[in-house]
Structure formats: C-alpha cells, structure tokens
N, C-alpha and C. Protein backbone atom coordinates (compact mmCIF):
# COMPACT_ATOMS: atom_id res chain seq x y z
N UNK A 1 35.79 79.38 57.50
CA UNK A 1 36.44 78.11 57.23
C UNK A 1 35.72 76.96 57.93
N UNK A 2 35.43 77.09 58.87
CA UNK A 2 34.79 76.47 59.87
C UNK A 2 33.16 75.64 58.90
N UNK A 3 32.60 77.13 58.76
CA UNK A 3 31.52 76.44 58.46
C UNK A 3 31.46 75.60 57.22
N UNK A 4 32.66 75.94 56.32
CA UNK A 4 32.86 75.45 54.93
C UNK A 4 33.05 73.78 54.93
N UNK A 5 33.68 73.49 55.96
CA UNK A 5 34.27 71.99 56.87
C UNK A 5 32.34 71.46 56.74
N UNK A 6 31.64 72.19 57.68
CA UNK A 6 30.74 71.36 58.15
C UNK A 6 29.77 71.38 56.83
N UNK A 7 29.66 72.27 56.01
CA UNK A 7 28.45 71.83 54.82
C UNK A 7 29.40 70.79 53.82
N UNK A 8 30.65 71.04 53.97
CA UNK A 8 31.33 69.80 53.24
C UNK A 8 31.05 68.42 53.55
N UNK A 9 30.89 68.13 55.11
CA UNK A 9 30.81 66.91 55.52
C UNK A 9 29.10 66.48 55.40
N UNK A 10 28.13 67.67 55.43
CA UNK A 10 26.96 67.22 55.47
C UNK A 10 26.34 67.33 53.96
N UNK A 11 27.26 67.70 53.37
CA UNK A 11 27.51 67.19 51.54
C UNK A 11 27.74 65.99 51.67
N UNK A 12 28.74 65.13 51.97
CA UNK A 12 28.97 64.18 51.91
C UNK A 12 27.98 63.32 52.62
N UNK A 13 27.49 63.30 53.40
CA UNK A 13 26.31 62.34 53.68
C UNK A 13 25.12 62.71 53.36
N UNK A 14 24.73 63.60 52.80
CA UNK A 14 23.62 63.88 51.83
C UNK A 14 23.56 62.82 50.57
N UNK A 15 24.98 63.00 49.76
CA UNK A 15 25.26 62.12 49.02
C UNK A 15 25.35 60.79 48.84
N UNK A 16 25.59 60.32 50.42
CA UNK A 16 26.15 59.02 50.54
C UNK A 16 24.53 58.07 51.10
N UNK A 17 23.46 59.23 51.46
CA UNK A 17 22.40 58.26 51.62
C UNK A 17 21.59 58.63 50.58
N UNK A 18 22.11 59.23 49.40
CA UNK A 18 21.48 59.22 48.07
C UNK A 18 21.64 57.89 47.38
N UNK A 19 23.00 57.99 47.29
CA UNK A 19 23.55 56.55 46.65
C UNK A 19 23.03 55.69 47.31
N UNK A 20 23.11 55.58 48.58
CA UNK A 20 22.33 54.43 49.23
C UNK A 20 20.69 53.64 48.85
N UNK A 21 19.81 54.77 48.30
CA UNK A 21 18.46 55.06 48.20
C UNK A 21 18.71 54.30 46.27
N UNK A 22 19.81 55.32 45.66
CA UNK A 22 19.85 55.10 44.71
C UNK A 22 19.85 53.41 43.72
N UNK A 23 20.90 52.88 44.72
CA UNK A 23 21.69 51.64 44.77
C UNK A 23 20.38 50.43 45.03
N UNK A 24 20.48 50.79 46.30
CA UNK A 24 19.50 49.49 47.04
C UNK A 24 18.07 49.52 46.60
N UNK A 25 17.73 50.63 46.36
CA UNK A 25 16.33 50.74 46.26
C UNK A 25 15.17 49.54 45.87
N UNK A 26 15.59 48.98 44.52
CA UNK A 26 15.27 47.73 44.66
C UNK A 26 15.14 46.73 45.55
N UNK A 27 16.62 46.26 46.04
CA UNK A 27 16.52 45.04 46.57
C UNK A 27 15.97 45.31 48.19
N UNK A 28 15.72 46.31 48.64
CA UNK A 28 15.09 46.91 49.83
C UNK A 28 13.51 46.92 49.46
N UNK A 29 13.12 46.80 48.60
CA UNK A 29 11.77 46.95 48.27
C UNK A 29 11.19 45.52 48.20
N UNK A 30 12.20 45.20 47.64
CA UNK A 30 11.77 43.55 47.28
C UNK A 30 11.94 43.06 48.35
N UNK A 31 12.24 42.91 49.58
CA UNK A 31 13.21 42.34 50.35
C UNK A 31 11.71 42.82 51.59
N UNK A 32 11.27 44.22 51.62
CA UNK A 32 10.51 44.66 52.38
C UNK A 32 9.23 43.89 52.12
N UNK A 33 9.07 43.79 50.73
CA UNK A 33 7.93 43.44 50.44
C UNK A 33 7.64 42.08 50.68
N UNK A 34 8.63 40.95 50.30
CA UNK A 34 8.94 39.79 50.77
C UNK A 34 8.48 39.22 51.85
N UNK A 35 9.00 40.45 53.25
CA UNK A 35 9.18 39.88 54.49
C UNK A 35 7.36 40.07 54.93
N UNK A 36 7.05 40.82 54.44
CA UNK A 36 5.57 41.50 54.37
C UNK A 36 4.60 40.00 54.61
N UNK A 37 4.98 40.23 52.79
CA UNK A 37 3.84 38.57 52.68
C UNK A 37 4.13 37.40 53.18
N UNK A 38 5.31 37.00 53.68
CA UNK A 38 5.91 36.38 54.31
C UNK A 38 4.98 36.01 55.68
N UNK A 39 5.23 37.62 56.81
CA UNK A 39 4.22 37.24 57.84
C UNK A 39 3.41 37.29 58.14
N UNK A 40 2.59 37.62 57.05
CA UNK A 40 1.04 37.75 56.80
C UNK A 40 0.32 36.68 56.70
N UNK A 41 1.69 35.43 55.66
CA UNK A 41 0.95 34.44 55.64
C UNK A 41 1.40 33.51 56.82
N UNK A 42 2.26 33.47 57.67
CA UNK A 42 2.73 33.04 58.27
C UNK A 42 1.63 33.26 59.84
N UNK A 43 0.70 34.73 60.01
CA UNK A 43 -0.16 34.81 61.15
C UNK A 43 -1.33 34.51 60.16
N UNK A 44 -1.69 34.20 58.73
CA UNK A 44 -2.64 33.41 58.69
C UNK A 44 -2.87 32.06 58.88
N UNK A 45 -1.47 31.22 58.61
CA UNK A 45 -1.27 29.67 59.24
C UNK A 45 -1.46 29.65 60.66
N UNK A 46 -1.11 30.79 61.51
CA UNK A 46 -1.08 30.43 62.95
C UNK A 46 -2.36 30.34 63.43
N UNK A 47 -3.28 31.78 62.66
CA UNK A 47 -4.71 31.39 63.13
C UNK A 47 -6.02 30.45 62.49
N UNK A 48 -5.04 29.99 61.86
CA UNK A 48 -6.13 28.90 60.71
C UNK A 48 -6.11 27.68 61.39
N UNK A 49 -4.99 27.48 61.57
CA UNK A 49 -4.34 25.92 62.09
C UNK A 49 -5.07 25.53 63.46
N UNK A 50 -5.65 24.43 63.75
CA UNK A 50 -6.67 24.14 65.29
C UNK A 50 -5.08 23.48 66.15
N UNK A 51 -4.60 22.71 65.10
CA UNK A 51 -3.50 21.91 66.27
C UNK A 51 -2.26 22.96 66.82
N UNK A 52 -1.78 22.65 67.89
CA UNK A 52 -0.71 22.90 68.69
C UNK A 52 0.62 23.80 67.80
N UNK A 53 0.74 21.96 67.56
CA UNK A 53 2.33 22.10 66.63
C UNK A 53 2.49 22.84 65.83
N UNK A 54 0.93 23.09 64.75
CA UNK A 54 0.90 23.85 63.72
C UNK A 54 1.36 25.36 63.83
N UNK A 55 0.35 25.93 64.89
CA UNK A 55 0.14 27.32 65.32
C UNK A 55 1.87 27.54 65.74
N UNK A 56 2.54 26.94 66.51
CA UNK A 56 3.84 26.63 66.90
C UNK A 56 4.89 26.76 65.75
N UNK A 57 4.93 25.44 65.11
CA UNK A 57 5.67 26.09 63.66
C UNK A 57 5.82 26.91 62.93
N UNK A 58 4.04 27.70 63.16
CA UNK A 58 4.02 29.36 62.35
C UNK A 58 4.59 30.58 63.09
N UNK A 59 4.65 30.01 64.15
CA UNK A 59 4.64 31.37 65.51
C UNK A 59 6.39 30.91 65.30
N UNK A 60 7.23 29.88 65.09
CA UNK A 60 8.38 30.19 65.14
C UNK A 60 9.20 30.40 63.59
N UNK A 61 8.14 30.30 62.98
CA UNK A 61 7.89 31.09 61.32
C UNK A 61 8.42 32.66 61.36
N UNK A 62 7.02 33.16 62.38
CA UNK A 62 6.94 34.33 62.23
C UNK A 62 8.60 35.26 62.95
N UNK A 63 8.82 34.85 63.67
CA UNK A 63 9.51 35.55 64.63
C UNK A 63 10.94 35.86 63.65
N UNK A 64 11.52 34.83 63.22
CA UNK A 64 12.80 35.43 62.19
C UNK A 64 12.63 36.26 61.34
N UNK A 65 11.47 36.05 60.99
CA UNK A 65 10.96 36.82 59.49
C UNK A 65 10.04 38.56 60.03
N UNK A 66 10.09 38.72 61.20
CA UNK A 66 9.22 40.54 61.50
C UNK A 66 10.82 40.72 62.67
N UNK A 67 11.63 39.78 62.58
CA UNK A 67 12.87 40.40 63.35
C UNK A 67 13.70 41.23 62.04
N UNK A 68 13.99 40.41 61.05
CA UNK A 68 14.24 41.16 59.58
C UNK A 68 13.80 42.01 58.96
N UNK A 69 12.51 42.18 59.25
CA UNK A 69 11.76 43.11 58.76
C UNK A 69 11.91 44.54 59.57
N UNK A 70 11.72 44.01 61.17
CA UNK A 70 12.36 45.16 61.92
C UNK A 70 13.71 45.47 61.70
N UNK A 71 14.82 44.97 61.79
CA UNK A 71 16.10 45.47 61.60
C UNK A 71 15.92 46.18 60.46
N UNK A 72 15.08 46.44 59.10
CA UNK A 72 15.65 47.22 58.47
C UNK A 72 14.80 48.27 58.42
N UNK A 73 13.94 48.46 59.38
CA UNK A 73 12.93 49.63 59.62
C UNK A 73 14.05 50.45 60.73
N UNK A 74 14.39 49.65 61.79
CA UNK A 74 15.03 49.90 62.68
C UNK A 74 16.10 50.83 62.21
N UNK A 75 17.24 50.39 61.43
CA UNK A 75 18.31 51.14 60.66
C UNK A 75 17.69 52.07 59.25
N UNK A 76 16.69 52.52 58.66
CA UNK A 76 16.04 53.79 58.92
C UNK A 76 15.36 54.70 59.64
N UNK A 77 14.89 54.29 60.67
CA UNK A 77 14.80 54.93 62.07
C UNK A 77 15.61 55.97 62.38
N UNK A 78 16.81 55.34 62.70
CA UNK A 78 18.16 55.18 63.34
C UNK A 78 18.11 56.56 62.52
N UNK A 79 18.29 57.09 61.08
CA UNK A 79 18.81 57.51 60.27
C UNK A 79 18.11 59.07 60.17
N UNK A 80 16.72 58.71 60.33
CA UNK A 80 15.65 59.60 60.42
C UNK A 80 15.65 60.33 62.10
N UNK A 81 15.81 59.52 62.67
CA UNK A 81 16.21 60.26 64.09
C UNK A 81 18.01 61.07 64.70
N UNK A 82 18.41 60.92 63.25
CA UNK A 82 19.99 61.17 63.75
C UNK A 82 19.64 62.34 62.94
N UNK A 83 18.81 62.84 62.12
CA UNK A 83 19.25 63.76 61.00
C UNK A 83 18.20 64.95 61.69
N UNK A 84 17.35 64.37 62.65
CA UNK A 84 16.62 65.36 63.43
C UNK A 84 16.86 65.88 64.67
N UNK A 85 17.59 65.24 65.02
CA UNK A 85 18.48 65.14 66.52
C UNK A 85 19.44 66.30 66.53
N UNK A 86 19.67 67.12 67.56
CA UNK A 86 20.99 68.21 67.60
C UNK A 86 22.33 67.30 67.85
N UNK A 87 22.66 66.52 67.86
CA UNK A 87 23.77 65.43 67.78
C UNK A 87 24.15 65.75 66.23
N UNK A 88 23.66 65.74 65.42
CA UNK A 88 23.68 65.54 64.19
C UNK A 88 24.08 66.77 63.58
N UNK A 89 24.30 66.77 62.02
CA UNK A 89 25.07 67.86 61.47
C UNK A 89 23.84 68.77 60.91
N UNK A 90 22.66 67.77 60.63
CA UNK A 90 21.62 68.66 59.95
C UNK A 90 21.08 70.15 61.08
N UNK A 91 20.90 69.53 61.65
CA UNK A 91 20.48 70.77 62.87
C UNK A 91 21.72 72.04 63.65
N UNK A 92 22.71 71.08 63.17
CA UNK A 92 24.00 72.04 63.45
C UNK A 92 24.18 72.97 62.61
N UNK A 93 24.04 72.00 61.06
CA UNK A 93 24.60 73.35 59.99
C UNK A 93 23.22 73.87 59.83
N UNK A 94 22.11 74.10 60.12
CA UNK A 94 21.52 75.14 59.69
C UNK A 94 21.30 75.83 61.38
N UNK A 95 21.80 75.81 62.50
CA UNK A 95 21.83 76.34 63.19
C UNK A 95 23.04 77.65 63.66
N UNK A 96 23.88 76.62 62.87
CA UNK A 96 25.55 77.70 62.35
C UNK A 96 25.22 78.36 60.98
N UNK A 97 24.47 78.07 60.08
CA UNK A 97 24.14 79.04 58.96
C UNK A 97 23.67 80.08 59.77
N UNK A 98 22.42 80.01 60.69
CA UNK A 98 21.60 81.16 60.97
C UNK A 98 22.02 81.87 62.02
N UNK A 99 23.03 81.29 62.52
CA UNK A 99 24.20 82.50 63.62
C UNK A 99 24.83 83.08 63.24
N UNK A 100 25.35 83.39 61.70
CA UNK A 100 26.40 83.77 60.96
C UNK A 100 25.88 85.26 60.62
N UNK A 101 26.83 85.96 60.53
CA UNK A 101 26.66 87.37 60.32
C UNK A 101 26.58 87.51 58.69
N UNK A 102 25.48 87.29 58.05
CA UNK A 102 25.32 87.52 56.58
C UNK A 102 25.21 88.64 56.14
N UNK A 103 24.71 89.64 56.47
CA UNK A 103 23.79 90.86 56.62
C UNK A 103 25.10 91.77 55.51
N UNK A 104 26.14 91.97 56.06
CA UNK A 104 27.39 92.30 55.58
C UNK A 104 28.27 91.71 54.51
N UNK A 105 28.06 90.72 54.00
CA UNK A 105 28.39 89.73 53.13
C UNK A 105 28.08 90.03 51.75
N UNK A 106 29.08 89.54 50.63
CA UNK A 106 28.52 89.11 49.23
C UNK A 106 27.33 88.70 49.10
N UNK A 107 27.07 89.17 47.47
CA UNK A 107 25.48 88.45 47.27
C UNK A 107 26.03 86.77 46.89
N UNK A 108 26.99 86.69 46.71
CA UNK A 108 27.19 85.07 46.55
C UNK A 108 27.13 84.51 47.65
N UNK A 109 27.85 84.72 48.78
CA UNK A 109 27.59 84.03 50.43
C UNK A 109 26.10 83.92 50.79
N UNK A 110 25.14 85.56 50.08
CA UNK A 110 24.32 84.85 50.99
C UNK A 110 23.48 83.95 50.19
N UNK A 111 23.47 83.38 48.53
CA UNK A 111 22.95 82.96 47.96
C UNK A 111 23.35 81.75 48.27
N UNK A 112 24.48 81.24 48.54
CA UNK A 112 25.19 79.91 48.82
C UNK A 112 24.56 79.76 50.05
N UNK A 113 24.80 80.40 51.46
CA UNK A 113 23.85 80.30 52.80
C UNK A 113 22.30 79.60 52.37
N UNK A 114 21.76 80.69 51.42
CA UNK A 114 20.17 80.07 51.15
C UNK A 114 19.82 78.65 50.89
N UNK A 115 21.00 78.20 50.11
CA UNK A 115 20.94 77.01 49.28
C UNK A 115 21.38 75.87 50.80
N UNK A 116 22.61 76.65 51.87
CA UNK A 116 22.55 75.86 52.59
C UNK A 116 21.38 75.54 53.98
N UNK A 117 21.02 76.31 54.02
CA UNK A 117 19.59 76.59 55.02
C UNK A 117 18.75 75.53 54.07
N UNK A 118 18.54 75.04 52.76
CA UNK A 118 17.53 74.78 52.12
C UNK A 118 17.64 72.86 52.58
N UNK A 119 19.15 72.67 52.42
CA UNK A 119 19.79 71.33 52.49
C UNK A 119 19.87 71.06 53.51
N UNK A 120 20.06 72.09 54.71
CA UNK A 120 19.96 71.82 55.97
C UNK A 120 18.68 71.20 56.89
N UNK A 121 17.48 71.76 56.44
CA UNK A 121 15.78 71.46 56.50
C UNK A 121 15.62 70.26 56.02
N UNK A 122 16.60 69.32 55.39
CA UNK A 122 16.52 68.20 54.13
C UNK A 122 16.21 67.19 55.50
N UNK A 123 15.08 66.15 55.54
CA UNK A 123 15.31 64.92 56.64
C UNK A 123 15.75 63.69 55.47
N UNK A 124 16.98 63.20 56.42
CA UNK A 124 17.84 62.02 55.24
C UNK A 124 16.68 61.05 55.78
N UNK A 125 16.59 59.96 54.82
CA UNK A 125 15.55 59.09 55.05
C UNK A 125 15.66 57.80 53.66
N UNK A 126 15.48 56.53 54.21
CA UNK A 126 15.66 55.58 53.11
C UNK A 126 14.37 55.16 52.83
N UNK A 127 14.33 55.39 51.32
CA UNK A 127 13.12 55.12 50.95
C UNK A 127 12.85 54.40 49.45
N UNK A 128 12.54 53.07 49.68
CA UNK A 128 13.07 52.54 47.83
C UNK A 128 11.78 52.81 46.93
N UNK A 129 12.09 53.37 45.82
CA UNK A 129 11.64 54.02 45.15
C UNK A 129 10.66 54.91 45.48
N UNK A 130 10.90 56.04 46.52
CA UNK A 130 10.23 57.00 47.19
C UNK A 130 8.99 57.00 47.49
N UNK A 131 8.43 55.82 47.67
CA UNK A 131 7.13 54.70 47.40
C UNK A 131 6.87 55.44 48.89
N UNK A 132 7.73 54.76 50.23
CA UNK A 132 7.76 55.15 51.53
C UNK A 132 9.34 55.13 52.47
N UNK A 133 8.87 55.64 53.19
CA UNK A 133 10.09 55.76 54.02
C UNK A 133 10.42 54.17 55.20
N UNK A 134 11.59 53.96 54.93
CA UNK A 134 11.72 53.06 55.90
C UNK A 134 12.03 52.93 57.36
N UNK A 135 10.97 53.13 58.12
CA UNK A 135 10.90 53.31 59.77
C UNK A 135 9.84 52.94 60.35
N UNK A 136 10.10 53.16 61.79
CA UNK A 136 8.90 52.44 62.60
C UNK A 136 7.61 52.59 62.41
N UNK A 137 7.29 53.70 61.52
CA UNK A 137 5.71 53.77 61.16
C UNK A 137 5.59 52.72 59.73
N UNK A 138 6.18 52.23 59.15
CA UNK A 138 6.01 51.19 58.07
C UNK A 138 5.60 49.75 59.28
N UNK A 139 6.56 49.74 59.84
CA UNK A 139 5.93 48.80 60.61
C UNK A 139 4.48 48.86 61.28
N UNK A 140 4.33 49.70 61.42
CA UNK A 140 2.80 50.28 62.35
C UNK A 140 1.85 50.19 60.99
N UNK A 141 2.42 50.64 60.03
CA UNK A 141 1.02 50.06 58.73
C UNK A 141 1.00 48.91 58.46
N UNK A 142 2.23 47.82 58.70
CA UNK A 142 2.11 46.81 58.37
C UNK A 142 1.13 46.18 59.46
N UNK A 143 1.45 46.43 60.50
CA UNK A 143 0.63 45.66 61.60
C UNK A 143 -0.89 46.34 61.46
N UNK A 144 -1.03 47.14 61.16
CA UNK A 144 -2.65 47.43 61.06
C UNK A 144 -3.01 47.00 59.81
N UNK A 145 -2.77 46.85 59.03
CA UNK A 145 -3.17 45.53 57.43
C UNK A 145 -3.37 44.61 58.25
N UNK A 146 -2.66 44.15 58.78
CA UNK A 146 -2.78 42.61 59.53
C UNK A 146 -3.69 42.19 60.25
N UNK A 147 -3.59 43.65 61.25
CA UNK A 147 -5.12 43.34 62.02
C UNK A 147 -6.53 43.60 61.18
N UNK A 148 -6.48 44.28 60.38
CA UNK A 148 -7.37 44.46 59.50
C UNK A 148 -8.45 43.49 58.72
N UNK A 149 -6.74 42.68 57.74
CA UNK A 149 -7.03 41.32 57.38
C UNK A 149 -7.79 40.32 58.22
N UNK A 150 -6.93 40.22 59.40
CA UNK A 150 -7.56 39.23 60.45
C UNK A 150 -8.67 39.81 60.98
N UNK A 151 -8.96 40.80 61.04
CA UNK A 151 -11.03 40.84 61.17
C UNK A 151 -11.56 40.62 60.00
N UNK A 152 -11.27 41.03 58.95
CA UNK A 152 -11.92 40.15 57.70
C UNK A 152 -12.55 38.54 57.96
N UNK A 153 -11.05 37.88 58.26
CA UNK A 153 -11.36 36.61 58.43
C UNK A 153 -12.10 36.01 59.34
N UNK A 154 -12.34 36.87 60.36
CA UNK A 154 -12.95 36.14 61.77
C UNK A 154 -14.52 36.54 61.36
C-alpha cells in the first residue's frame, strides 16, 4: 500500500512537469531567447560605447535582463536538483522499488515494478521544445557565446 501512495504521487509530478514543458514550452523559449539577444546586445553597447554614461546605461541594461534570465534557469535547476537529490521521491521510489521483495510475486507486480524502476531513473527537467534543458549550464553556454563573440570583436 505504501509503495502504491508513493508511485502515485511521483505519477503525479511526472505529469505535472509534463504539462508544464507541454504548456509553456513556447513562451519559455521565446522569453529565453529574448533575454539572450537582449544581453548580448546590451554587453555589445557597453563595450562599443567610449563615454561613461553610455557603458553605464548598458551595464544598468544588462543587470534586469541576465537577473530574468537567471531566475528561470535558476527554477529549472531547482527542479533538476530536487529530482536527483534523496529528499526527493525519484530516488526514494526507485530505492523502495529495489528493497521490495519481488522475487515471490506475480508476473504483473514485477512487470509494473520494471515500468516503475524505469520512471524512477526519469530526471524531471524543463525543457521548451526539448531543444535544451533549462539550468545553470544554459547559462554557462550563454556566457561562453558571449565571450566568444566579444573576441571576435576585439
């Protein structure tokens, strides 16, 4: 009974960051992509510009716009590190699948077990249109384009 509770609940958030992926996917893409070119062009004004004020206006350009960009890397992070974490249900229910005395069991239990060991291995992760995942390494490619770009230019 026990374990029936916990693949129920990690059904349910399997599902619920499907829909999530499903739903947003777009406007997370657009929105990612946005903030992208956004401060790309925003550290090309800063290093183009000779005057003060200029470099200044871009530099307080930039800062709202890679804080947005982080918050939503940040809250897939968050998501990707909870589903790997023993806090979490993923590592629980396939750690309570594989303590369970199957050996003795229906061939349906242990075919259902398989399927749950399979869902259990699953890392939840937001990703709009499965293009990439949204977390701190998106940010880390974004910033190496950047630096990239900016040796181009120099």
């Amino acid at each position: 009974m026990y374990l029936r509770q916990i693949v129920r609940h990690h059904q349910t958030i399997i599902r619920t960051v499907k829909m999530l992926n499903d739903s947003l996917t777009w406007n997370i893409l657009i929105f990612n992509q946005v903030c992208c070119v956004q401060f790309c062009l925003s550290l090309y004004g800063f290093f183009e510009r000779e005057d003060m004020s200029s470099k200044i206006k871009y530099l307080l350009l930039m800062i709202p716009v890679f804080w947005c960009f982080t918050l939503f890397c940040w809250y897939g992070q968050q998501l990707t590190n909870a589903a790997i974490s023993k806090e979490y249900d993923t590592a629980y229910v396939h750690e309570i699948s594989c303590d369970c005395s199957w050996t003795n069991k229906p061939k349906w239990f242990q075919k259902n077990l398989c399927i749950v060991l399979l869902f259990s291995k699953h890392i939840l992760q937001i990703m709009p249109l499965r293009l990439y995942a949204l977390n701190f390494k998106n940010i880390m490619t974004v910033s190496i384009i950047i630096l990239f770009v900016q040796q181009l230019f120099d």
